[in-house]
PDB file of N, CA and C in Angstrom:
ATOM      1  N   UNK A   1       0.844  -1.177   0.000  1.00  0.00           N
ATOM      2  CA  UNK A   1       0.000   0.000   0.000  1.00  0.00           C
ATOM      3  C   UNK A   1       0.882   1.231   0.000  1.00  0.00           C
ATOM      4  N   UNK A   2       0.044   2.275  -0.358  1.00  0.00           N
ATOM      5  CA  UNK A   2       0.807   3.798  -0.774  1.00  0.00           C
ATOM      6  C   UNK A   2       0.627   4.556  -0.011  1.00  0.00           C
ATOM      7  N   UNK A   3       1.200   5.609   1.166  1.00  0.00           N
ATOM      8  CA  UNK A   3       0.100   5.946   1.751  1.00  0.00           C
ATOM      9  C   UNK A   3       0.074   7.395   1.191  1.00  0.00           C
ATOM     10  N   UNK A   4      -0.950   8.293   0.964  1.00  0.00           N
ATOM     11  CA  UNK A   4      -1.691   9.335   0.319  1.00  0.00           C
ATOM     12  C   UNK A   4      -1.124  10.626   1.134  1.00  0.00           C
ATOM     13  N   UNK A   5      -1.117  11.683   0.846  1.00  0.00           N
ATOM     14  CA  UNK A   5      -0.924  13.176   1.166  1.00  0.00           C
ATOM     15  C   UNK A   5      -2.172  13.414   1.657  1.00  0.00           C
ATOM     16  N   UNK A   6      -2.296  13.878   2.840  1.00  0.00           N
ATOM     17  CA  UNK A   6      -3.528  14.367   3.300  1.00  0.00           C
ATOM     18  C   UNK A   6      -3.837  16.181   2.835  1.00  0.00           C
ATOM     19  N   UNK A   7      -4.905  16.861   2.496  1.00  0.00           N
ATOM     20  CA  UNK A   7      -4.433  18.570   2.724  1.00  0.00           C
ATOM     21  C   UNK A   7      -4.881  19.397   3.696  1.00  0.00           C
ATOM     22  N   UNK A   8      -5.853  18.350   4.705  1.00  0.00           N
ATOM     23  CA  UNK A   8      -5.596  18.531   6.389  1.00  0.00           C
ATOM     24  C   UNK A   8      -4.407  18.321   7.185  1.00  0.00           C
ATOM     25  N   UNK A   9      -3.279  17.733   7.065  1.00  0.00           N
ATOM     26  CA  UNK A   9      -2.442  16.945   7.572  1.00  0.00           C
ATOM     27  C   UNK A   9      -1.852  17.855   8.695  1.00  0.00           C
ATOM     28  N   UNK A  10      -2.232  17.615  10.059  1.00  0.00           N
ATOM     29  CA  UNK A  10      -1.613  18.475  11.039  1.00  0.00           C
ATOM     30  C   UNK A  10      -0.049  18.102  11.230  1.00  0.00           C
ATOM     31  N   UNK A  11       0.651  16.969  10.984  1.00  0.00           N
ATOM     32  CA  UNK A  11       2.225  16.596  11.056  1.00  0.00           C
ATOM     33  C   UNK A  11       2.728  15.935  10.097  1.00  0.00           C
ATOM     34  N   UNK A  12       3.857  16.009   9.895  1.00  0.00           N
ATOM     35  CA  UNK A  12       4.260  14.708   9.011  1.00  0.00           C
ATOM     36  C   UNK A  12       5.483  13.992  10.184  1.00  0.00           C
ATOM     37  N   UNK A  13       5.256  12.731   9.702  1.00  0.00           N
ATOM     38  CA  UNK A  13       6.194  11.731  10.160  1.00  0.00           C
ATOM     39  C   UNK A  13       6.974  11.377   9.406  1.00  0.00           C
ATOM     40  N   UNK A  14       9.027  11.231  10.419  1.00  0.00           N
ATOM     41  CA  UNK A  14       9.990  10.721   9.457  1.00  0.00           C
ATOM     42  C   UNK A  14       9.936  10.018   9.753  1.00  0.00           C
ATOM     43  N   UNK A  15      11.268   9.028   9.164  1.00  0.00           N
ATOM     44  CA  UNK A  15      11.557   7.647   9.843  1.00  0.00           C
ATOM     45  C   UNK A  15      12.384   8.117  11.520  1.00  0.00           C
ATOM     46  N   UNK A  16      12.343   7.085  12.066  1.00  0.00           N
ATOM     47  CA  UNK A  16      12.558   7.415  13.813  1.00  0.00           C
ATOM     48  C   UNK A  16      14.403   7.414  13.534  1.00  0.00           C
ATOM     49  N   UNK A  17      14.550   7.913  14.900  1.00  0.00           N
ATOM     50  CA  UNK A  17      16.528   8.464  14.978  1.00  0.00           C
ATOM     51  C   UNK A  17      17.125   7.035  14.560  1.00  0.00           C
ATOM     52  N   UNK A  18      16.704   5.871  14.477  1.00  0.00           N
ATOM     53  CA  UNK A  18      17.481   4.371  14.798  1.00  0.00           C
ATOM     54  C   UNK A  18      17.591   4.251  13.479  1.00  0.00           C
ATOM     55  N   UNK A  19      16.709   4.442  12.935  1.00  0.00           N
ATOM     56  CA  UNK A  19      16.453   3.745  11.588  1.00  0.00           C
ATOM     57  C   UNK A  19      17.530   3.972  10.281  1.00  0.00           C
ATOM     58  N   UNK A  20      17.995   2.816  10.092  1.00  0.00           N
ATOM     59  CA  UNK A  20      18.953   2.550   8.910  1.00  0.00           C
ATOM     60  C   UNK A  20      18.309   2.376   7.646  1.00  0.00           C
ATOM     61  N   UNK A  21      18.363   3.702   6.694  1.00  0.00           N
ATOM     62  CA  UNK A  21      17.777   3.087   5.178  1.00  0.00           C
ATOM     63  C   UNK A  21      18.531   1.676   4.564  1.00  0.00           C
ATOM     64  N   UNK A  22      19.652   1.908   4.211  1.00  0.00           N
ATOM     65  CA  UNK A  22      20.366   0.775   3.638  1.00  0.00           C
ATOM     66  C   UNK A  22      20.316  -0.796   4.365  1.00  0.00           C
ATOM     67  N   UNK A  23      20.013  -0.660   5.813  1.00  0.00           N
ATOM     68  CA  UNK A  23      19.450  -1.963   6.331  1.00  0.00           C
ATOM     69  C   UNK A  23      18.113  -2.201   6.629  1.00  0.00           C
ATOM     70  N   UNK A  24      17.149  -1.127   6.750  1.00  0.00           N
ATOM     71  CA  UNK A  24      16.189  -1.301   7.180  1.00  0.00           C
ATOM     72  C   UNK A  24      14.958  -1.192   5.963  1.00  0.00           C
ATOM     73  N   UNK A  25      15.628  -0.776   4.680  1.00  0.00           N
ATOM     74  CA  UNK A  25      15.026  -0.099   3.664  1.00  0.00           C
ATOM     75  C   UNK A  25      14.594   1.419   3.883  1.00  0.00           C
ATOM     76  N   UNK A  26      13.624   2.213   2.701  1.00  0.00           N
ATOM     77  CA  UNK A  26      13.167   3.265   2.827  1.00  0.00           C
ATOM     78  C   UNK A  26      12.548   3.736   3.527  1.00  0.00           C
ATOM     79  N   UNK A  27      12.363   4.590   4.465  1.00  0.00           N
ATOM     80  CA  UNK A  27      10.944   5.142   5.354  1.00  0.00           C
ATOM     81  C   UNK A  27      10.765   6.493   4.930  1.00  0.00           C
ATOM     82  N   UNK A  28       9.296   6.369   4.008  1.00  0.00           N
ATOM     83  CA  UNK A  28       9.186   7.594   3.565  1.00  0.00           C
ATOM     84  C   UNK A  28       8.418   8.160   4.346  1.00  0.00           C
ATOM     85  N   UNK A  29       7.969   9.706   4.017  1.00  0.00           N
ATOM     86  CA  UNK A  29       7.616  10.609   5.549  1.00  0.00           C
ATOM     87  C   UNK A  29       5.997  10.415   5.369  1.00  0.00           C
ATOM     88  N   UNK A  30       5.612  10.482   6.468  1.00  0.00           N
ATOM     89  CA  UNK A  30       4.232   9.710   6.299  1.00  0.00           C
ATOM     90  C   UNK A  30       2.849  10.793   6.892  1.00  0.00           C
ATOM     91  N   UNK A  31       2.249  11.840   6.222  1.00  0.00           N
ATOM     92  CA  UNK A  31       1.234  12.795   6.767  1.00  0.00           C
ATOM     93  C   UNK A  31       0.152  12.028   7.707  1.00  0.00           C
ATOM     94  N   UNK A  32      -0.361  12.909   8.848  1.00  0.00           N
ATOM     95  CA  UNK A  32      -1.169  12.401   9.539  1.00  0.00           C
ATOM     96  C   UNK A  32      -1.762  13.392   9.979  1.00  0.00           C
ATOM     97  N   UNK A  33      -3.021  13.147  10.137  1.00  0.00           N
ATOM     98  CA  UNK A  33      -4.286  14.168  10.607  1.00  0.00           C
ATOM     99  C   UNK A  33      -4.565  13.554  12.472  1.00  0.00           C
ATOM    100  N   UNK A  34      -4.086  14.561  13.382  1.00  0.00           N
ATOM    101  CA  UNK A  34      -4.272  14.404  14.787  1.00  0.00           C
ATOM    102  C   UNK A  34      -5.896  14.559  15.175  1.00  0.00           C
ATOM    103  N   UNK A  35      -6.847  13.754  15.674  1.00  0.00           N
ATOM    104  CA  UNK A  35      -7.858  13.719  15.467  1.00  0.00           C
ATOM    105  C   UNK A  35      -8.649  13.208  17.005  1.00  0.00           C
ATOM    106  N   UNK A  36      -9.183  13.348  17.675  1.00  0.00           N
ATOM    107  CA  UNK A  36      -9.718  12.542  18.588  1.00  0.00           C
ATOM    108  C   UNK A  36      -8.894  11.593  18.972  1.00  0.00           C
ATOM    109  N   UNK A  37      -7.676  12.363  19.717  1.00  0.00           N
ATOM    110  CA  UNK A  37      -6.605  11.321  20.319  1.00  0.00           C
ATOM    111  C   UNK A  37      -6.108  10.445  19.321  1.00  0.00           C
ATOM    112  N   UNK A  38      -6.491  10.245  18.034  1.00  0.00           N
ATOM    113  CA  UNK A  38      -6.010   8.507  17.025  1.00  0.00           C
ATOM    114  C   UNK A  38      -4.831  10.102  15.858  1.00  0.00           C
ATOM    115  N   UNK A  39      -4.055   9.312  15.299  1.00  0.00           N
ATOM    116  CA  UNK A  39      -3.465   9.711  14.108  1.00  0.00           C
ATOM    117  C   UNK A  39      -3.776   9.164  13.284  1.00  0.00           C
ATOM    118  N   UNK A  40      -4.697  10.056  11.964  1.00  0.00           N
ATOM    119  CA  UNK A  40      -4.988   9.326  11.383  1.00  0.00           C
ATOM    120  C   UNK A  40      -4.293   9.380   9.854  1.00  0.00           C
ATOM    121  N   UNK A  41      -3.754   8.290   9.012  1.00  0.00           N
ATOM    122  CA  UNK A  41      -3.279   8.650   7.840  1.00  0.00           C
ATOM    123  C   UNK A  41      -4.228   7.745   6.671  1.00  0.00           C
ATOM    124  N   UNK A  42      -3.878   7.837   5.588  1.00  0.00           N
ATOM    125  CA  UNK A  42      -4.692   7.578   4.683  1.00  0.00           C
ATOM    126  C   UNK A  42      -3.668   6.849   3.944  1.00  0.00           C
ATOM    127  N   UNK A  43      -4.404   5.510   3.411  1.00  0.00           N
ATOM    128  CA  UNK A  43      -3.575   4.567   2.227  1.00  0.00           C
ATOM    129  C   UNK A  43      -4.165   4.003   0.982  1.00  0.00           C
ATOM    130  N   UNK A  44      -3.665   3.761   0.034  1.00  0.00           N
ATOM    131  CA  UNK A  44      -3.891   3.554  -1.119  1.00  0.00           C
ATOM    132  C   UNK A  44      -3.943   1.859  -1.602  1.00  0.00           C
ATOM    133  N   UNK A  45      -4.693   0.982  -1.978  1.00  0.00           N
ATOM    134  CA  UNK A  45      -3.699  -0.748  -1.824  1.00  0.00           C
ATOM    135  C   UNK A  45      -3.525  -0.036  -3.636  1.00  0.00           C
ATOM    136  N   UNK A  46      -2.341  -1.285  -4.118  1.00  0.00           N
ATOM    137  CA  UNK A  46      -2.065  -1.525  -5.311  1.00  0.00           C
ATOM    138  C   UNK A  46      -3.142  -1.841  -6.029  1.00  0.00           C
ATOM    139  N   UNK A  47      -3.131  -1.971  -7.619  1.00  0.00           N
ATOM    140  CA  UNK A  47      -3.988  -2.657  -7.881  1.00  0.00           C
ATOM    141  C   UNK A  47      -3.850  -4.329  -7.610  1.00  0.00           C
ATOM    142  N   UNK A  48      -2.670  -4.976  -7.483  1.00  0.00           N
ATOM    143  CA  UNK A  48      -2.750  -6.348  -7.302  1.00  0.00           C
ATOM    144  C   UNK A  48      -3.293  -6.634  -5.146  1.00  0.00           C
ATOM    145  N   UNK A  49      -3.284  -5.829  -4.913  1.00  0.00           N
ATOM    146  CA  UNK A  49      -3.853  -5.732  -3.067  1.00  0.00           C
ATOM    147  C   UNK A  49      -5.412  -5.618  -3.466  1.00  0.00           C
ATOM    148  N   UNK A  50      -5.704  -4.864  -4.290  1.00  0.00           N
ATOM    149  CA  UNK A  50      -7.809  -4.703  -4.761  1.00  0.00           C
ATOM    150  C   UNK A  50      -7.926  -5.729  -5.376  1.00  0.00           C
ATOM    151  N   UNK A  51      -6.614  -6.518  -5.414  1.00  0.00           N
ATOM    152  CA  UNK A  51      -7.615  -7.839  -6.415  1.00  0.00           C
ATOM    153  C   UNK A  51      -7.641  -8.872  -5.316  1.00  0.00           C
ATOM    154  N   UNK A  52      -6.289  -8.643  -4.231  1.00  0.00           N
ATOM    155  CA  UNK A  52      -6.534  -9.994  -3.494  1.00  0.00           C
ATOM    156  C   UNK A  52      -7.622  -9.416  -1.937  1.00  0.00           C
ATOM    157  N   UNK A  53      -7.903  -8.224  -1.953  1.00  0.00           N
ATOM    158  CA  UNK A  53      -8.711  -8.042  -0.983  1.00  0.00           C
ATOM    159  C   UNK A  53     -10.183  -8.591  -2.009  1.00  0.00           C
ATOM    160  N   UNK A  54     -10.571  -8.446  -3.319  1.00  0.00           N
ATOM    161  CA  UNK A  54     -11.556  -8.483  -3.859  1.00  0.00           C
ATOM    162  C   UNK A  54     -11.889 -10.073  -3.602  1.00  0.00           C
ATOM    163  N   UNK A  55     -10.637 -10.863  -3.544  1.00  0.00           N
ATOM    164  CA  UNK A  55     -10.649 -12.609  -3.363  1.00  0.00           C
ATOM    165  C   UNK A  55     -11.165 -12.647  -2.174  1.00  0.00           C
ATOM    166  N   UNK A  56     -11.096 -11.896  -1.141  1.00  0.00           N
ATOM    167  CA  UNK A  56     -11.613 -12.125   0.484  1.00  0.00           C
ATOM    168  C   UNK A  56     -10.207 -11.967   1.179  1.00  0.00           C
ATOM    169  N   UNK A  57      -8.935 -12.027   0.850  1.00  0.00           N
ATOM    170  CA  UNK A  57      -8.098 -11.782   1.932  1.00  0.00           C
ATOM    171  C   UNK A  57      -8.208 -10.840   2.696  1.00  0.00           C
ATOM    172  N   UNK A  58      -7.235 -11.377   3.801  1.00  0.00           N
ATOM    173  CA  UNK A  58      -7.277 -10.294   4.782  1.00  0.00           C
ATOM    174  C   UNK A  58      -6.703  -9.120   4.776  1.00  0.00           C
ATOM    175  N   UNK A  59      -6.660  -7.883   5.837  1.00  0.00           N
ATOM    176  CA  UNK A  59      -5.207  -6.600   5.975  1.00  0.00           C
ATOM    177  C   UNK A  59      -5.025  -7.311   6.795  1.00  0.00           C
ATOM    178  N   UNK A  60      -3.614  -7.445   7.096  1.00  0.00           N
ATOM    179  CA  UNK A  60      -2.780  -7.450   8.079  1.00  0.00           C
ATOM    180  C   UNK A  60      -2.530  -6.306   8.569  1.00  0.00           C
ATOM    181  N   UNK A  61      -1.769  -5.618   9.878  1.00  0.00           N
ATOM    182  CA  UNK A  61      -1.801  -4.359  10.447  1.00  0.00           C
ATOM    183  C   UNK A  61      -0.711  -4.781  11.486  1.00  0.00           C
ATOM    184  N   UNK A  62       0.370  -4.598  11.002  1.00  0.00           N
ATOM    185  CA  UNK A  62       1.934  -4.508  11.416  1.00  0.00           C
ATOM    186  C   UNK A  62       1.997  -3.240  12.523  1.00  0.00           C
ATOM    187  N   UNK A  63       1.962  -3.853  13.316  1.00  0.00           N
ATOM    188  CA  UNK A  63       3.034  -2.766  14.920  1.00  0.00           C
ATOM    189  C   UNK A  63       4.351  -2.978  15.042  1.00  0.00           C
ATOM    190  N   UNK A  64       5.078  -2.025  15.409  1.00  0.00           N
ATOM    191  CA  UNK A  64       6.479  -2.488  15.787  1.00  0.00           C
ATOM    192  C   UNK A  64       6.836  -2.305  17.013  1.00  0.00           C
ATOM    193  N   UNK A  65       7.073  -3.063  18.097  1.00  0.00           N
ATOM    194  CA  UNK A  65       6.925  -3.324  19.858  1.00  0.00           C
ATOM    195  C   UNK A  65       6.662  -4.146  20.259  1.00  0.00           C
ATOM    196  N   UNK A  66       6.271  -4.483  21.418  1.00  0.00           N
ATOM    197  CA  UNK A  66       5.728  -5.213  22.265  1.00  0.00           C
ATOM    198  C   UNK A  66       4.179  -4.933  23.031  1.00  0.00           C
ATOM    199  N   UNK A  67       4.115  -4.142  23.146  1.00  0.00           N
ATOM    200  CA  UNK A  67       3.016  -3.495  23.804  1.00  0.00           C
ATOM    201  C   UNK A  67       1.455  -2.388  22.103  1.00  0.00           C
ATOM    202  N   UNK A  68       0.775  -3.366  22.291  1.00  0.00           N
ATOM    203  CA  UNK A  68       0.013  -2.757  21.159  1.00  0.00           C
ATOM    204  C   UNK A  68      -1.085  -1.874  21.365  1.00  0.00           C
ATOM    205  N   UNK A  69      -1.008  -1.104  20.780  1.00  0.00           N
ATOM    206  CA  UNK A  69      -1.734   0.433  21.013  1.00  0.00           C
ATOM    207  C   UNK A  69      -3.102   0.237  20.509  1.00  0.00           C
ATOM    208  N   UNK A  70      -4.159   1.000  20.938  1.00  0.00           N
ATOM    209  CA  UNK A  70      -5.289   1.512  20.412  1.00  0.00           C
ATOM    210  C   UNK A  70      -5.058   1.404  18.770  1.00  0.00           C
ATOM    211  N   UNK A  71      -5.895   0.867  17.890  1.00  0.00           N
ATOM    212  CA  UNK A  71      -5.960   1.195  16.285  1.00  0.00           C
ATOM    213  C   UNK A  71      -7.291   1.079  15.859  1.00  0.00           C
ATOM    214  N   UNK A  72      -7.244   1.634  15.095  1.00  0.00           N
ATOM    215  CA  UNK A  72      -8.707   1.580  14.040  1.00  0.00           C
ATOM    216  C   UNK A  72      -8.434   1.141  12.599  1.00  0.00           C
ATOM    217  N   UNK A  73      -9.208   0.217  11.717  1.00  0.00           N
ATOM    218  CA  UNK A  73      -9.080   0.699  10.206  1.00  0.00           C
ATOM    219  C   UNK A  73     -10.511   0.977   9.798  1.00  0.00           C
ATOM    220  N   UNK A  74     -10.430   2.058   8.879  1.00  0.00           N
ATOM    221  CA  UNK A  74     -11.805   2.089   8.551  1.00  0.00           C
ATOM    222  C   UNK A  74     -11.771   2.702   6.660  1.00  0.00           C
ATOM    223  N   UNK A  75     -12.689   2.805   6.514  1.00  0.00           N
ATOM    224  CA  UNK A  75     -12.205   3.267   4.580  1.00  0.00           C
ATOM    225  C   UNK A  75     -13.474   4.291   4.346  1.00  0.00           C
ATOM    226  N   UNK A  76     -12.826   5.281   3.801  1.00  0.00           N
ATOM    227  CA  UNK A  76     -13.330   6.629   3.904  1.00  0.00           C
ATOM    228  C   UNK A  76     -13.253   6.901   2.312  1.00  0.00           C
ATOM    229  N   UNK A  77     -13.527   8.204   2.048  1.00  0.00           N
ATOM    230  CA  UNK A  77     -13.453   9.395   1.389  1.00  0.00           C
ATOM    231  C   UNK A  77     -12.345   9.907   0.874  1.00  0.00           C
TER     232      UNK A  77
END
Protein backbone atom coordinates (compact mmCIF):
# COMPACT_ATOMS: atom_id res chain seq x y z
CA UNK A 1 0.00 0.00 0.00
CA UNK A 2 0.81 3.80 -0.77
CA UNK A 3 0.10 5.95 1.75
CA UNK A 4 -1.69 9.34 0.32
CA UNK A 5 -0.92 13.18 1.17
CA UNK A 6 -3.53 14.37 3.30
CA UNK A 7 -4.43 18.57 2.72
CA UNK A 8 -5.60 18.53 6.39
CA UNK A 9 -2.44 16.95 7.57
CA UNK A 10 -1.61 18.48 11.04
CA UNK A 11 2.23 16.60 11.06
CA UNK A 12 4.26 14.71 9.01
CA UNK A 13 6.19 11.73 10.16
CA UNK A 14 9.99 10.72 9.46
CA UNK A 15 11.56 7.65 9.84
CA UNK A 16 12.56 7.41 13.81
CA UNK A 17 16.53 8.46 14.98
CA UNK A 18 17.48 4.37 14.80
CA UNK A 19 16.45 3.74 11.59
CA UNK A 20 18.95 2.55 8.91
CA UNK A 21 17.78 3.09 5.18
CA UNK A 22 20.37 0.77 3.64
CA UNK A 23 19.45 -1.96 6.33
CA UNK A 24 16.19 -1.30 7.18
CA UNK A 25 15.03 -0.10 3.66
CA UNK A 26 13.17 3.26 2.83
CA UNK A 27 10.94 5.14 5.35
CA UNK A 28 9.19 7.59 3.56
CA UNK A 29 7.62 10.61 5.55
CA UNK A 30 4.23 9.71 6.30
CA UNK A 31 1.23 12.80 6.77
CA UNK A 32 -1.17 12.40 9.54
CA UNK A 33 -4.29 14.17 10.61
CA UNK A 34 -4.27 14.40 14.79
CA UNK A 35 -7.86 13.72 15.47
CA UNK A 36 -9.72 12.54 18.59
CA UNK A 37 -6.61 11.32 20.32
CA UNK A 38 -6.01 8.51 17.02
CA UNK A 39 -3.47 9.71 14.11
CA UNK A 40 -4.99 9.33 11.38
CA UNK A 41 -3.28 8.65 7.84
CA UNK A 42 -4.69 7.58 4.68
CA UNK A 43 -3.57 4.57 2.23
CA UNK A 44 -3.89 3.55 -1.12
CA UNK A 45 -3.70 -0.75 -1.82
CA UNK A 46 -2.07 -1.52 -5.31
CA UNK A 47 -3.99 -2.66 -7.88
CA UNK A 48 -2.75 -6.35 -7.30
CA UNK A 49 -3.85 -5.73 -3.07
CA UNK A 50 -7.81 -4.70 -4.76
CA UNK A 51 -7.61 -7.84 -6.41
CA UNK A 52 -6.53 -9.99 -3.49
CA UNK A 53 -8.71 -8.04 -0.98
CA UNK A 54 -11.56 -8.48 -3.86
CA UNK A 55 -10.65 -12.61 -3.36
CA UNK A 56 -11.61 -12.12 0.48
CA UNK A 57 -8.10 -11.78 1.93
CA UNK A 58 -7.28 -10.29 4.78
CA UNK A 59 -5.21 -6.60 5.97
CA UNK A 60 -2.78 -7.45 8.08
CA UNK A 61 -1.80 -4.36 10.45
CA UNK A 62 1.93 -4.51 11.42
CA UNK A 63 3.03 -2.77 14.92
CA UNK A 64 6.48 -2.49 15.79
CA UNK A 65 6.92 -3.32 19.86
CA UNK A 66 5.73 -5.21 22.27
CA UNK A 67 3.02 -3.50 23.80
CA UNK A 68 0.01 -2.76 21.16
CA UNK A 69 -1.73 0.43 21.01
CA UNK A 70 -5.29 1.51 20.41
CA UNK A 71 -5.96 1.20 16.28
CA UNK A 72 -8.71 1.58 14.04
CA UNK A 73 -9.08 0.70 10.21
CA UNK A 74 -11.81 2.09 8.55
CA UNK A 75 -12.21 3.27 4.58
CA UNK A 76 -13.33 6.63 3.90
CA UNK A 77 -13.45 9.40 1.39
Amino acid sequence: MKSLPLTDATRRLGAPITWDHEKDGVCHTLEILDHDGFMISAWQPSPAELKRLAEGKPIFLHIQGSVHPVVSLTVGE
